[in-house]
N, C-alpha and C. Protein backbone atom coordinates (compact mmCIF):
# COMPACT_ATOMS: atom_id res chain seq x y z
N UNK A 1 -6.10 -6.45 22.05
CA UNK A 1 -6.03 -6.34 23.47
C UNK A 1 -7.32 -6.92 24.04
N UNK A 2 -7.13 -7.56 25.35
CA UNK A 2 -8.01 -8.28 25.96
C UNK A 2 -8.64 -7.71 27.06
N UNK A 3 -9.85 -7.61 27.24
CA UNK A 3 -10.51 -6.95 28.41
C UNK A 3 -10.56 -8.24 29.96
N UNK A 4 -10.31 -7.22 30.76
CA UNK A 4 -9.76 -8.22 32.07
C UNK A 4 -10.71 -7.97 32.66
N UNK A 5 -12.03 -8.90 33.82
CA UNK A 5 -12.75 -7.94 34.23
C UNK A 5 -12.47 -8.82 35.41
N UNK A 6 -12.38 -8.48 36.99
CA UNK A 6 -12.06 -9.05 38.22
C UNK A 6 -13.32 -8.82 38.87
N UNK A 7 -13.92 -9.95 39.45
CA UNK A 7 -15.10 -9.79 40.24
C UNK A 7 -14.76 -10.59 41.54
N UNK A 8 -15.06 -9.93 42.58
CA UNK A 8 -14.32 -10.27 44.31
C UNK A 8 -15.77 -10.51 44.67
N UNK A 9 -16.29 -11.59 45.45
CA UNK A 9 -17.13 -11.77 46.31
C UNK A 9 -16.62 -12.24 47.94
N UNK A 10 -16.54 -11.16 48.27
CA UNK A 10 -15.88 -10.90 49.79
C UNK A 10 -17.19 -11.49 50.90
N UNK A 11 -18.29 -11.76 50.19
CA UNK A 11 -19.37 -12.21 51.60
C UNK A 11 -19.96 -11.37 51.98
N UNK A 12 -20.42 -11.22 53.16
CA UNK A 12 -20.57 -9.92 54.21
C UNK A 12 -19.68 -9.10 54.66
N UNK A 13 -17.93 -9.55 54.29
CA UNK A 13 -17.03 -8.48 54.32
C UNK A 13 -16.73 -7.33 53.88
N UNK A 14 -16.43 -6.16 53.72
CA UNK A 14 -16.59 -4.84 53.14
C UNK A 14 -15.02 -4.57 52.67
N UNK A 15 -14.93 -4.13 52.09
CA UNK A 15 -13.42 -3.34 51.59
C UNK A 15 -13.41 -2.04 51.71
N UNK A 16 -13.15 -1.40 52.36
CA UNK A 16 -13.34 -0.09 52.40
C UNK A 16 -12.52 0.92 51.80
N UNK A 17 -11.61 0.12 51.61
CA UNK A 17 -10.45 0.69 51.00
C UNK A 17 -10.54 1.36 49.45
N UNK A 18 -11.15 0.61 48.53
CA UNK A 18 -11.35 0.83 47.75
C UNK A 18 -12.36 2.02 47.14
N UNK A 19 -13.32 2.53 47.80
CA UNK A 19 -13.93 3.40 48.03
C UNK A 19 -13.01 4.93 47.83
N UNK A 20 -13.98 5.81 47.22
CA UNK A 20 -13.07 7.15 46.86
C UNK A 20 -11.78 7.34 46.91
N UNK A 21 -10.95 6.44 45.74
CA UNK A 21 -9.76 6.60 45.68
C UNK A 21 -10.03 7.88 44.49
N UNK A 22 -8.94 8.83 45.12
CA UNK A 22 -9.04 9.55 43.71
C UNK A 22 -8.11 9.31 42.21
N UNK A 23 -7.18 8.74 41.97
CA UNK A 23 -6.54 8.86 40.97
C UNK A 23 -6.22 6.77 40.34
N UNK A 24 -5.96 6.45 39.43
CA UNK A 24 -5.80 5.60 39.31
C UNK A 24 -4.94 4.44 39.67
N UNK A 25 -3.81 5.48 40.17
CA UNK A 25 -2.85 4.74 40.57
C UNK A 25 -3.42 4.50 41.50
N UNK A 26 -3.96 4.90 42.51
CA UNK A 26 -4.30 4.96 43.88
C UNK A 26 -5.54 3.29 43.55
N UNK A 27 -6.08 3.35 42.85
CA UNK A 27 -6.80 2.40 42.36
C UNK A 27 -6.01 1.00 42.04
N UNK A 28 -5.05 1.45 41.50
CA UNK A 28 -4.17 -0.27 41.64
C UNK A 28 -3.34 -0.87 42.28
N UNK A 29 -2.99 0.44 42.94
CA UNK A 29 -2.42 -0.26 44.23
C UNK A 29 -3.62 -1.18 45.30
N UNK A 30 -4.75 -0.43 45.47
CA UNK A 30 -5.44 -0.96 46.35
C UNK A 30 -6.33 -2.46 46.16
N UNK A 31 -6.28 -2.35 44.53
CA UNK A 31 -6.67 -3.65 43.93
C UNK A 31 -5.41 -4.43 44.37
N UNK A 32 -3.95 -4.49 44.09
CA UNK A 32 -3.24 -5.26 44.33
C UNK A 32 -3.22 -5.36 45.63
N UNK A 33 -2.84 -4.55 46.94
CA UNK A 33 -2.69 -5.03 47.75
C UNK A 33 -4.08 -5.78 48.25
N UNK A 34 -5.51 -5.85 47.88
CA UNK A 34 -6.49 -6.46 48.20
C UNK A 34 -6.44 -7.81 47.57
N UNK A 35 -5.46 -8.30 46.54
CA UNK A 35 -5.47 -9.25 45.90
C UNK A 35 -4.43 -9.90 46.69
N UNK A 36 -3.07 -9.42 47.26
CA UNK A 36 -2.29 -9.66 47.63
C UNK A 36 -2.60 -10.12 49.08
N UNK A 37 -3.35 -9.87 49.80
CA UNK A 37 -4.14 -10.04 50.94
C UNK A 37 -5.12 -11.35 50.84
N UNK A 38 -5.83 -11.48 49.76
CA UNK A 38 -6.74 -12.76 49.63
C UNK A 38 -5.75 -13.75 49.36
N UNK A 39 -4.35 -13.66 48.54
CA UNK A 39 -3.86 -15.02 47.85
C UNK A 39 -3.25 -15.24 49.34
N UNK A 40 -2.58 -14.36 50.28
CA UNK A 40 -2.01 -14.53 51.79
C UNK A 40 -2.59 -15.24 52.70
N UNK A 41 -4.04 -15.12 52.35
CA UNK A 41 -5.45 -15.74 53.29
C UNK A 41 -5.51 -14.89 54.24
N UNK A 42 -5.02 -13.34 54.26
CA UNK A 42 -5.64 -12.42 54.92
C UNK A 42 -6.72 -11.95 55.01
N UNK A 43 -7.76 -12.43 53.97
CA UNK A 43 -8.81 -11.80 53.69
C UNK A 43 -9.52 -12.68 53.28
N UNK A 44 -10.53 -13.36 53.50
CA UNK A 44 -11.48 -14.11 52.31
C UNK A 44 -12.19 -13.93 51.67
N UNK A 45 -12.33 -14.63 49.83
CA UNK A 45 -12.98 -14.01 49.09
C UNK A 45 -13.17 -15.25 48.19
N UNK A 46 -14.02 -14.85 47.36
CA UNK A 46 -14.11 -16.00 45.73
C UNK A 46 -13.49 -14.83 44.62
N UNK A 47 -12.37 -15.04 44.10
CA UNK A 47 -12.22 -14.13 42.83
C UNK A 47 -12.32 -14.87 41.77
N UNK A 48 -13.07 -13.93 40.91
CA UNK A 48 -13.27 -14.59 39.45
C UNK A 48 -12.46 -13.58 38.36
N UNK A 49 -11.99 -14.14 37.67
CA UNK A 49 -11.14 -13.37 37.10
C UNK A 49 -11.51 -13.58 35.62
N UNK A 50 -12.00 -13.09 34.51
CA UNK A 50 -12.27 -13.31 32.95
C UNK A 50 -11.58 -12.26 32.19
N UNK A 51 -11.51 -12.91 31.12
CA UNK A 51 -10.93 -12.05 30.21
C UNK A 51 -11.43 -11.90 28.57
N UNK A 52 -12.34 -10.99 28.56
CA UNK A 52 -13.30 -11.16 26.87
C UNK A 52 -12.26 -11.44 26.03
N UNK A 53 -12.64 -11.72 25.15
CA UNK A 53 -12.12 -11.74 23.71
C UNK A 53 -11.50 -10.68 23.06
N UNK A 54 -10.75 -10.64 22.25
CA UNK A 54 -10.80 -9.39 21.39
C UNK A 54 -11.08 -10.41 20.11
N UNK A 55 -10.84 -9.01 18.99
CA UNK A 55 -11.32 -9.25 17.46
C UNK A 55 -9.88 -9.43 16.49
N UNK A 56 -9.80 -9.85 15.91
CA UNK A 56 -8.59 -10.61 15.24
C UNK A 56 -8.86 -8.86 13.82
N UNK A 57 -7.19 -8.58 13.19
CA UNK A 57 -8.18 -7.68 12.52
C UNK A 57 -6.62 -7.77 11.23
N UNK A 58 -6.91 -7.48 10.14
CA UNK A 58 -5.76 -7.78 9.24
C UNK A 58 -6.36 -6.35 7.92
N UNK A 59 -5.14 -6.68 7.12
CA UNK A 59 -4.50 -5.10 6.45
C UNK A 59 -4.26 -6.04 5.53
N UNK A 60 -4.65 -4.32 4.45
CA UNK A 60 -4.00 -4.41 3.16
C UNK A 60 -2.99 -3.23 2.84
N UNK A 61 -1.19 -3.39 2.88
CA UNK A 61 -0.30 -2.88 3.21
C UNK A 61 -0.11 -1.93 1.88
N UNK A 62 -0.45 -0.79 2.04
CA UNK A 62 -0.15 -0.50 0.07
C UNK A 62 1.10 0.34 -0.15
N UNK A 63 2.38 0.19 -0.72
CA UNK A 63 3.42 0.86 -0.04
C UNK A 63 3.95 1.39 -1.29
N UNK A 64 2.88 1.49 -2.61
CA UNK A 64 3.55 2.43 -3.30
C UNK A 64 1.86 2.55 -4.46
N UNK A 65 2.02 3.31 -5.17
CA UNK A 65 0.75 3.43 -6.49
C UNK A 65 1.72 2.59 -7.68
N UNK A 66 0.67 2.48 -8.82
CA UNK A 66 0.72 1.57 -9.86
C UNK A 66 -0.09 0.14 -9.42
N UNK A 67 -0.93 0.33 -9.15
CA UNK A 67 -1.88 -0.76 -9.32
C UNK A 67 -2.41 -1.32 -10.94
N UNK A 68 -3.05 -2.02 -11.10
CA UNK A 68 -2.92 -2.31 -12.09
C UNK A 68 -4.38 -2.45 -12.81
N UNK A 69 -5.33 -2.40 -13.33
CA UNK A 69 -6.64 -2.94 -13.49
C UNK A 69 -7.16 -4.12 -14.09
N UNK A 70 -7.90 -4.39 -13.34
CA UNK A 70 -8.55 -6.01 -13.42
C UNK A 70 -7.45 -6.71 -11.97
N UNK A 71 -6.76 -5.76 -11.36
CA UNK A 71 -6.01 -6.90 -9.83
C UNK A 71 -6.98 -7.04 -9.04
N UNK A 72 -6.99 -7.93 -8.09
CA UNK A 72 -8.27 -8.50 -7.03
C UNK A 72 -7.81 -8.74 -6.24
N UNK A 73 -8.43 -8.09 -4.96
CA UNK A 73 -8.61 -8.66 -3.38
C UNK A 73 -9.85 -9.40 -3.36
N UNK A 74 -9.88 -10.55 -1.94
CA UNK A 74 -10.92 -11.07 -1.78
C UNK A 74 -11.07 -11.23 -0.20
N UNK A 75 -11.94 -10.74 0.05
CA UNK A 75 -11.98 -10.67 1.77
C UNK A 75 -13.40 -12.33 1.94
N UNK A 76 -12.77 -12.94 2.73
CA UNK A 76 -13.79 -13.90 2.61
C UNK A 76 -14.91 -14.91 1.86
N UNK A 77 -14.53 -14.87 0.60
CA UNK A 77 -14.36 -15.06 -0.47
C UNK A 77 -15.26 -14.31 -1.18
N UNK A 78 -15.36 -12.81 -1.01
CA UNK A 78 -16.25 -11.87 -1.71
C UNK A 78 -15.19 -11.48 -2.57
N UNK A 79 -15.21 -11.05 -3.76
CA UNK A 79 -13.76 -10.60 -4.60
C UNK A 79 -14.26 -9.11 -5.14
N UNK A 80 -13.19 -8.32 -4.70
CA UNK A 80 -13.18 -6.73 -5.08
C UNK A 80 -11.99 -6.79 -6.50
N UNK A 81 -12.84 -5.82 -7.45
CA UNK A 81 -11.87 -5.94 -9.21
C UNK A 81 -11.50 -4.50 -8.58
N UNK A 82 -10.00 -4.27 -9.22
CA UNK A 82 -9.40 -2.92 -9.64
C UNK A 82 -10.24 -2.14 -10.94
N UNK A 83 -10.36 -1.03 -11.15
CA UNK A 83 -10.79 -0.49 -12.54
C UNK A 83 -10.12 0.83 -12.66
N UNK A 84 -9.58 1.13 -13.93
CA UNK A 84 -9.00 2.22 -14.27
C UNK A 84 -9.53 3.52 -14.08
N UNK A 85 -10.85 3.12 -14.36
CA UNK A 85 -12.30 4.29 -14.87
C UNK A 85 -13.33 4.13 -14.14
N UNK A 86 -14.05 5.03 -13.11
CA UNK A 86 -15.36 4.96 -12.60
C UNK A 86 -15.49 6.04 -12.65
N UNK A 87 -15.09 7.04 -13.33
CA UNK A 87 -15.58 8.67 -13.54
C UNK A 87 -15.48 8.66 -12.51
N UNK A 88 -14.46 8.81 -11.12
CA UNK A 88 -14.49 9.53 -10.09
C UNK A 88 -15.34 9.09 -9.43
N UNK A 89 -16.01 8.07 -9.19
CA UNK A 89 -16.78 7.64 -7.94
C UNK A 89 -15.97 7.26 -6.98
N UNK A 90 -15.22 6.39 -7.58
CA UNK A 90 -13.97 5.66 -5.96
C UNK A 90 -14.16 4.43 -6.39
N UNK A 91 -15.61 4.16 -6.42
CA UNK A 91 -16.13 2.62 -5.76
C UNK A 91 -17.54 2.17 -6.07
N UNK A 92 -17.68 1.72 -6.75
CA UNK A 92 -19.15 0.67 -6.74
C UNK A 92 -19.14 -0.95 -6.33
N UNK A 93 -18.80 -0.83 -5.10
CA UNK A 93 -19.29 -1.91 -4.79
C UNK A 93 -17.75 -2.73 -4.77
N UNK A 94 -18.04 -3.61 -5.72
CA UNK A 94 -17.20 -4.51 -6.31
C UNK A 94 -15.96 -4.45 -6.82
N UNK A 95 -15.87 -2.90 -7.64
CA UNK A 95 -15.89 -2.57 -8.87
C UNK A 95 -14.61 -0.97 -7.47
N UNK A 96 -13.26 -1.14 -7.58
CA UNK A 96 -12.90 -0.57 -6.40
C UNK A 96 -12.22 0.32 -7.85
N UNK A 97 -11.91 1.77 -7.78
CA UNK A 97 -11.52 2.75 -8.60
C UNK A 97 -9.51 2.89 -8.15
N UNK A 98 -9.24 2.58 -9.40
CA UNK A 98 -7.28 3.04 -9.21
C UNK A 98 -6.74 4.47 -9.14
N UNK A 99 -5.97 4.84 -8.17
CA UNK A 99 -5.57 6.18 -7.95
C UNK A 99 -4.31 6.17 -8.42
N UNK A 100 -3.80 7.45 -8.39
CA UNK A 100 -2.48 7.68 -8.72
C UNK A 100 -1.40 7.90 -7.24
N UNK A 101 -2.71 8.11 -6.04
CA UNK A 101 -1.75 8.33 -4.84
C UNK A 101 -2.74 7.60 -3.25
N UNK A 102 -1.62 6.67 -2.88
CA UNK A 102 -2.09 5.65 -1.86
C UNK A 102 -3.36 5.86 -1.14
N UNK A 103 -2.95 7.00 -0.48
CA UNK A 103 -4.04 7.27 0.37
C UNK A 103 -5.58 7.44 -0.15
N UNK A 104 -5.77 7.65 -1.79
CA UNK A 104 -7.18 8.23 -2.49
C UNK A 104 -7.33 6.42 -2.76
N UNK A 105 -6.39 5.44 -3.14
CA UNK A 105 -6.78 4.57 -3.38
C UNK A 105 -7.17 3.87 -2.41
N UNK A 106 -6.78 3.61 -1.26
CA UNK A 106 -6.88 3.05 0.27
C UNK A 106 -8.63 3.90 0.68
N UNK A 107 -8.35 4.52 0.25
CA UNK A 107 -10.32 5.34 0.62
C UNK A 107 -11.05 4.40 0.11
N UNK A 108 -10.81 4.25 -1.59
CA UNK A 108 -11.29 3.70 -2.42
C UNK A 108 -12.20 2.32 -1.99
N UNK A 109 -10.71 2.09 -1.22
CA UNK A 109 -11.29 0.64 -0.68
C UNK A 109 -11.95 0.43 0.25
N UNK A 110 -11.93 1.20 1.08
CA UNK A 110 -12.81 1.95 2.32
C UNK A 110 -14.42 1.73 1.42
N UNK A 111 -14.25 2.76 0.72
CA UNK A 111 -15.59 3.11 -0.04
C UNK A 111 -16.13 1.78 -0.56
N UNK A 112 -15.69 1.03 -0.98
CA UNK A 112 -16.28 -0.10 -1.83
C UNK A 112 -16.53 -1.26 -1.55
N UNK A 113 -15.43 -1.56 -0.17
CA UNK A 113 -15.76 -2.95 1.09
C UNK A 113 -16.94 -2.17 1.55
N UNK A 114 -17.37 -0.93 1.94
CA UNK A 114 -18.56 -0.18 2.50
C UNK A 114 -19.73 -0.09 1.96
N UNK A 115 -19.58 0.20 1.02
CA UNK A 115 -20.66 -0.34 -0.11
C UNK A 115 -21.15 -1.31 -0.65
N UNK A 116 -20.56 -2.12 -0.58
CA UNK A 116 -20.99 -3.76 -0.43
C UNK A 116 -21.47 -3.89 0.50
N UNK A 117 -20.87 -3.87 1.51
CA UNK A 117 -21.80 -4.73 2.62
C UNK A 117 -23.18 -3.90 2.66
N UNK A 118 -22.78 -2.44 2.60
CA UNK A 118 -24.77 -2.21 2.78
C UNK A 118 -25.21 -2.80 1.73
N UNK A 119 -25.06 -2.35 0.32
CA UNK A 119 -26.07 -2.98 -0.14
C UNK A 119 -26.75 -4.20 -0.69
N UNK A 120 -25.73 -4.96 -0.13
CA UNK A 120 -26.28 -6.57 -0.24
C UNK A 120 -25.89 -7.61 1.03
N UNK A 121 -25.80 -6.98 2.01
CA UNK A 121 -25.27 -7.34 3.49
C UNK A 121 -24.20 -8.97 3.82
N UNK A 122 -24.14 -8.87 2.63
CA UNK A 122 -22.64 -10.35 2.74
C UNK A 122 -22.14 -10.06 3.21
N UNK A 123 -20.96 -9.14 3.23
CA UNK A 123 -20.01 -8.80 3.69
C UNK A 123 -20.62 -8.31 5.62
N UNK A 124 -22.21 -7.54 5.58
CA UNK A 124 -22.23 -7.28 6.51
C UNK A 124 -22.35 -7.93 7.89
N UNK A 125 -21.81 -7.54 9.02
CA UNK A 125 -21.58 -8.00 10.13
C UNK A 125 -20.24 -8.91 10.44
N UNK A 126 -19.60 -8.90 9.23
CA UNK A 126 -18.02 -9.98 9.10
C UNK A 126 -16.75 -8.78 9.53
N UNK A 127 -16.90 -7.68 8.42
CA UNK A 127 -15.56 -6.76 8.67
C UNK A 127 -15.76 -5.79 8.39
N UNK A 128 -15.01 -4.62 9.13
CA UNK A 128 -15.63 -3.42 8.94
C UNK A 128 -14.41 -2.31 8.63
N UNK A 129 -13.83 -1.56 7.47
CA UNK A 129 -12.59 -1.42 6.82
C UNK A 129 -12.46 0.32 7.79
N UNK A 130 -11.49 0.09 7.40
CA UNK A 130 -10.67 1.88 7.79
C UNK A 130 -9.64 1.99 7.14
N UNK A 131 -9.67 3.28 7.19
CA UNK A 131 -8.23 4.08 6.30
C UNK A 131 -7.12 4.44 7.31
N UNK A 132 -6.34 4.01 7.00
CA UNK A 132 -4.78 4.32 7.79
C UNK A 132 -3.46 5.04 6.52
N UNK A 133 -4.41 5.51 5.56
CA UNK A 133 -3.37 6.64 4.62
C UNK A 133 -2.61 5.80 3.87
N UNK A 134 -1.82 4.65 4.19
CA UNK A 134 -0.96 3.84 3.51
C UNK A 134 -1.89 2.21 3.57
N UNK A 135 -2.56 2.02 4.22
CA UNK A 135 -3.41 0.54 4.87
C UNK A 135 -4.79 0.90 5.05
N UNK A 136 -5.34 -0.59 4.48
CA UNK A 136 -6.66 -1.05 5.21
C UNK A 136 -6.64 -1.52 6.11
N UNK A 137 -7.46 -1.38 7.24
CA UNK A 137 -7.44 -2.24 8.36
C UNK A 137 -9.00 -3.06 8.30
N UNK A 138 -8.91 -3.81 8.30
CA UNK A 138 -10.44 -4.92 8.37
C UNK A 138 -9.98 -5.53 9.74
N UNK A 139 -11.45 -5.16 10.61
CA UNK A 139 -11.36 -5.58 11.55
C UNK A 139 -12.73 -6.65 12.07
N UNK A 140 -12.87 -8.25 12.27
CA UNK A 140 -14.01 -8.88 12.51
C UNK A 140 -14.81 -8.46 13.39
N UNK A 141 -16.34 -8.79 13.29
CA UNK A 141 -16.80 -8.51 14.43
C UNK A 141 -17.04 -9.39 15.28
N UNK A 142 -16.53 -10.58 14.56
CA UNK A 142 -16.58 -11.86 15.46
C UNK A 142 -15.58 -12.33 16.59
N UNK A 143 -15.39 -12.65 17.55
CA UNK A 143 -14.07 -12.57 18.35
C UNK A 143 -13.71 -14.11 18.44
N UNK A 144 -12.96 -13.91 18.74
CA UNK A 144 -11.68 -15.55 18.99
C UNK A 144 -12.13 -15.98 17.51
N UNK A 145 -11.55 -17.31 18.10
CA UNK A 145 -11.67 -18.60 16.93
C UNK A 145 -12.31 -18.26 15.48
N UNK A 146 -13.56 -17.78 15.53
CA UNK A 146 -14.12 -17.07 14.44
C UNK A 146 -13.82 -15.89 13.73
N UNK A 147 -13.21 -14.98 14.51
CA UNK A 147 -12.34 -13.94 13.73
C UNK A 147 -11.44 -14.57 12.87
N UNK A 148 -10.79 -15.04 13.36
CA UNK A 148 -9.07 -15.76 13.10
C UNK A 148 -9.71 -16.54 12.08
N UNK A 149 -10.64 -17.41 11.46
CA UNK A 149 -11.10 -17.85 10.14
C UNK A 149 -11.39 -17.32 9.09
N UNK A 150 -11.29 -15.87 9.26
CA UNK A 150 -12.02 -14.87 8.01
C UNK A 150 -10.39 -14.76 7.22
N UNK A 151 -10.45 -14.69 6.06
CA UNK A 151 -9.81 -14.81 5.24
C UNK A 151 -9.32 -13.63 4.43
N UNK A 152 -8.32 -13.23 4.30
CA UNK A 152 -7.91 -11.89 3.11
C UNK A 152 -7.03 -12.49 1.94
N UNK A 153 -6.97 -11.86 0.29
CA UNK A 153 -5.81 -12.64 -0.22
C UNK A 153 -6.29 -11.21 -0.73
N UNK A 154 -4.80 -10.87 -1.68
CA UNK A 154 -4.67 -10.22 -2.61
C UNK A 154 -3.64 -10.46 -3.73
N UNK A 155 -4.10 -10.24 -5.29
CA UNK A 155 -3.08 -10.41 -5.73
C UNK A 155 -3.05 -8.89 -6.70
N UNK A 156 -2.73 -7.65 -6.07
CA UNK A 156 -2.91 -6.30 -6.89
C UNK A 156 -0.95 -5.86 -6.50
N UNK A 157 -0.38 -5.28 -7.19
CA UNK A 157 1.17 -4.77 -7.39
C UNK A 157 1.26 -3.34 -6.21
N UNK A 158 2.15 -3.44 -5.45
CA UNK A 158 2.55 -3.02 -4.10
C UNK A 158 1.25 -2.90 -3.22
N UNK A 159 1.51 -4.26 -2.91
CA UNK A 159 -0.12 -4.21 -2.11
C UNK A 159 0.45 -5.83 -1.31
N UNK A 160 0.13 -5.62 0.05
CA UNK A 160 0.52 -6.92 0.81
C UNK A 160 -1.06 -7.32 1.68
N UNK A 161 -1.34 -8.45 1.52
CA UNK A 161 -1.85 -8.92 2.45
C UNK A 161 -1.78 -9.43 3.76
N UNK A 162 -2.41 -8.70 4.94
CA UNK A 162 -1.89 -9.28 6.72
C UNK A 162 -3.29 -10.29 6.79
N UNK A 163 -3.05 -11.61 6.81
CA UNK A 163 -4.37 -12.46 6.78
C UNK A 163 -4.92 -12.54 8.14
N UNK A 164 -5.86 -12.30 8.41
CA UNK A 164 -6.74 -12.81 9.78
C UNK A 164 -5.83 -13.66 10.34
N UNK A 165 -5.47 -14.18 11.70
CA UNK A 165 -4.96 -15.22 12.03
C UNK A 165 -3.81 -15.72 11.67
N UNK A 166 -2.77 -14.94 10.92
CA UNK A 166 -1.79 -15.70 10.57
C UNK A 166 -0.80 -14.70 10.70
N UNK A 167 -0.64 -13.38 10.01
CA UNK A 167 0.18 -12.89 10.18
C UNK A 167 -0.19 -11.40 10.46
N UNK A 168 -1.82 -10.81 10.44
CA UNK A 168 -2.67 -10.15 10.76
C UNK A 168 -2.68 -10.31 12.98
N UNK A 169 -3.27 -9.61 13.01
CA UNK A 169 -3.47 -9.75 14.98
C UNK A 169 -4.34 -10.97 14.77
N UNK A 170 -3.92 -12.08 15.50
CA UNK A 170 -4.23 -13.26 15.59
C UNK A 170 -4.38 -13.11 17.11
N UNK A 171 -5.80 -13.48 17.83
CA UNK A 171 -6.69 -13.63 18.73
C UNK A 171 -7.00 -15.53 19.21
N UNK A 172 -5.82 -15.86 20.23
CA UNK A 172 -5.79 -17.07 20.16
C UNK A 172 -7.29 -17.48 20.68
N UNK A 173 -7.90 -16.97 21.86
CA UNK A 173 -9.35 -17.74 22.51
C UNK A 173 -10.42 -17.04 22.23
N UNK A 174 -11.47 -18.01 22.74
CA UNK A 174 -12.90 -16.87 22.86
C UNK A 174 -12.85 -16.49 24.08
N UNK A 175 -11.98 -16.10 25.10
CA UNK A 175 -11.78 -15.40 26.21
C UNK A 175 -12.02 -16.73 26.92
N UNK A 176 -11.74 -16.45 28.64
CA UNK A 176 -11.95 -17.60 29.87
C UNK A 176 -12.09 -17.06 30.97
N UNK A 177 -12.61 -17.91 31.68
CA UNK A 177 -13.37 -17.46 33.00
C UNK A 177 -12.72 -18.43 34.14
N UNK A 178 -11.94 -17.87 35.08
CA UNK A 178 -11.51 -18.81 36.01
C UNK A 178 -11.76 -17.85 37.31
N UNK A 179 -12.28 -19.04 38.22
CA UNK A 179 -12.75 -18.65 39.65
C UNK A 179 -11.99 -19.08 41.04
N UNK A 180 -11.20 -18.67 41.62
CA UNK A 180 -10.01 -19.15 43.09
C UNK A 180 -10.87 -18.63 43.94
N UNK A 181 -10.81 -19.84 44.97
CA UNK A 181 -11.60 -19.46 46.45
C UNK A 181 -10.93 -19.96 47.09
N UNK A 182 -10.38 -18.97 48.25
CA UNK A 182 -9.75 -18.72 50.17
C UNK A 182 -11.22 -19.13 50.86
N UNK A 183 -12.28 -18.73 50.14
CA UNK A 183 -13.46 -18.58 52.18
C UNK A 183 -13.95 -19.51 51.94
């Protein structure tokens, strides 16, 4: 989702209207009919209208256990190994621990994309993972164009990859700024 931000330069004109509305609705009506009023040429104004970016953000779909050890994800071309055995850590790093039930393994991965990036900061500032019980969600911190280049593959057994940009939330711009003037 895209942040909309509307900036009105009315001049020395005042809106008064807009002032202590209490509820929101009451708030968009008065934006529209003040918008509806400038495009009429009832009113003159410069509106600028932008819209930020959002962050492109893609999943790893895990829709059953039996993973396998030695399977690999690679988020950007950093590569995370499956392992049978970490005595119960979860995760070192690299090195992501196999569960017997989705959600402990999906932590796992939580834990070990997390652990990487602190302690050798590659990964850091690119993606930042969460647990959704059945899914990873990796989300960029980069917006437009540059999100949508970060890369996911996996090849581990009931496990899908949503790639950045393709079949993941794909973030077509780096946002735009357009300005209409009545005065």
């Amino acid at each position: 989702m895209a942040i909309v931000k509307i900036t009105l330069d009315m001049g020395s004109e005042s809106y008064v209207e807009l002032e202590n509305l209490q509820t929101e609705k009451e708030r968009l009506n008065e934006v529209i009919n003040l918008l509806s009023a400038i495009n009429a040429g009832v009113k003159s104004a410069s509106v600028t209208i932008s819209t930020a970016p959002s962050v492109s953000t893609s999943s790893l779909v895990v829709s059953a256990s039996g993973q396998v050890e030695d399977e690999t994800f690679t988020i950007n071309g950093t590569t995370f190994t499956l392992k049978d055995d970490l005595s119960g850590a979860g995760s070192t790093g690299l090195w992501i621990e196999n569960s017997g039930t989705v959600a402990t393994f999906c932590d796992n991965i939580v834990q070990g994309v997390n652990a990487y990036k602190s302690s050798t900061n590659k990964l850091n500032g690119v993606v930042v993972a969460s647990d959704g019980s059945t899914s990873v969600t990796f989300t960029a911190s980069e917006y437009g164009t540059v999100g949508n280049g970060l890369t996911l593959s996996e090849s581990i057994t009931n496990v899908t990859a949503l790639d950045f940009g393709s079949t993941g939330i794909h973030i077509a711009d780096d946002g735009t700024e357009t300005t209409l003037s009545n005065g």
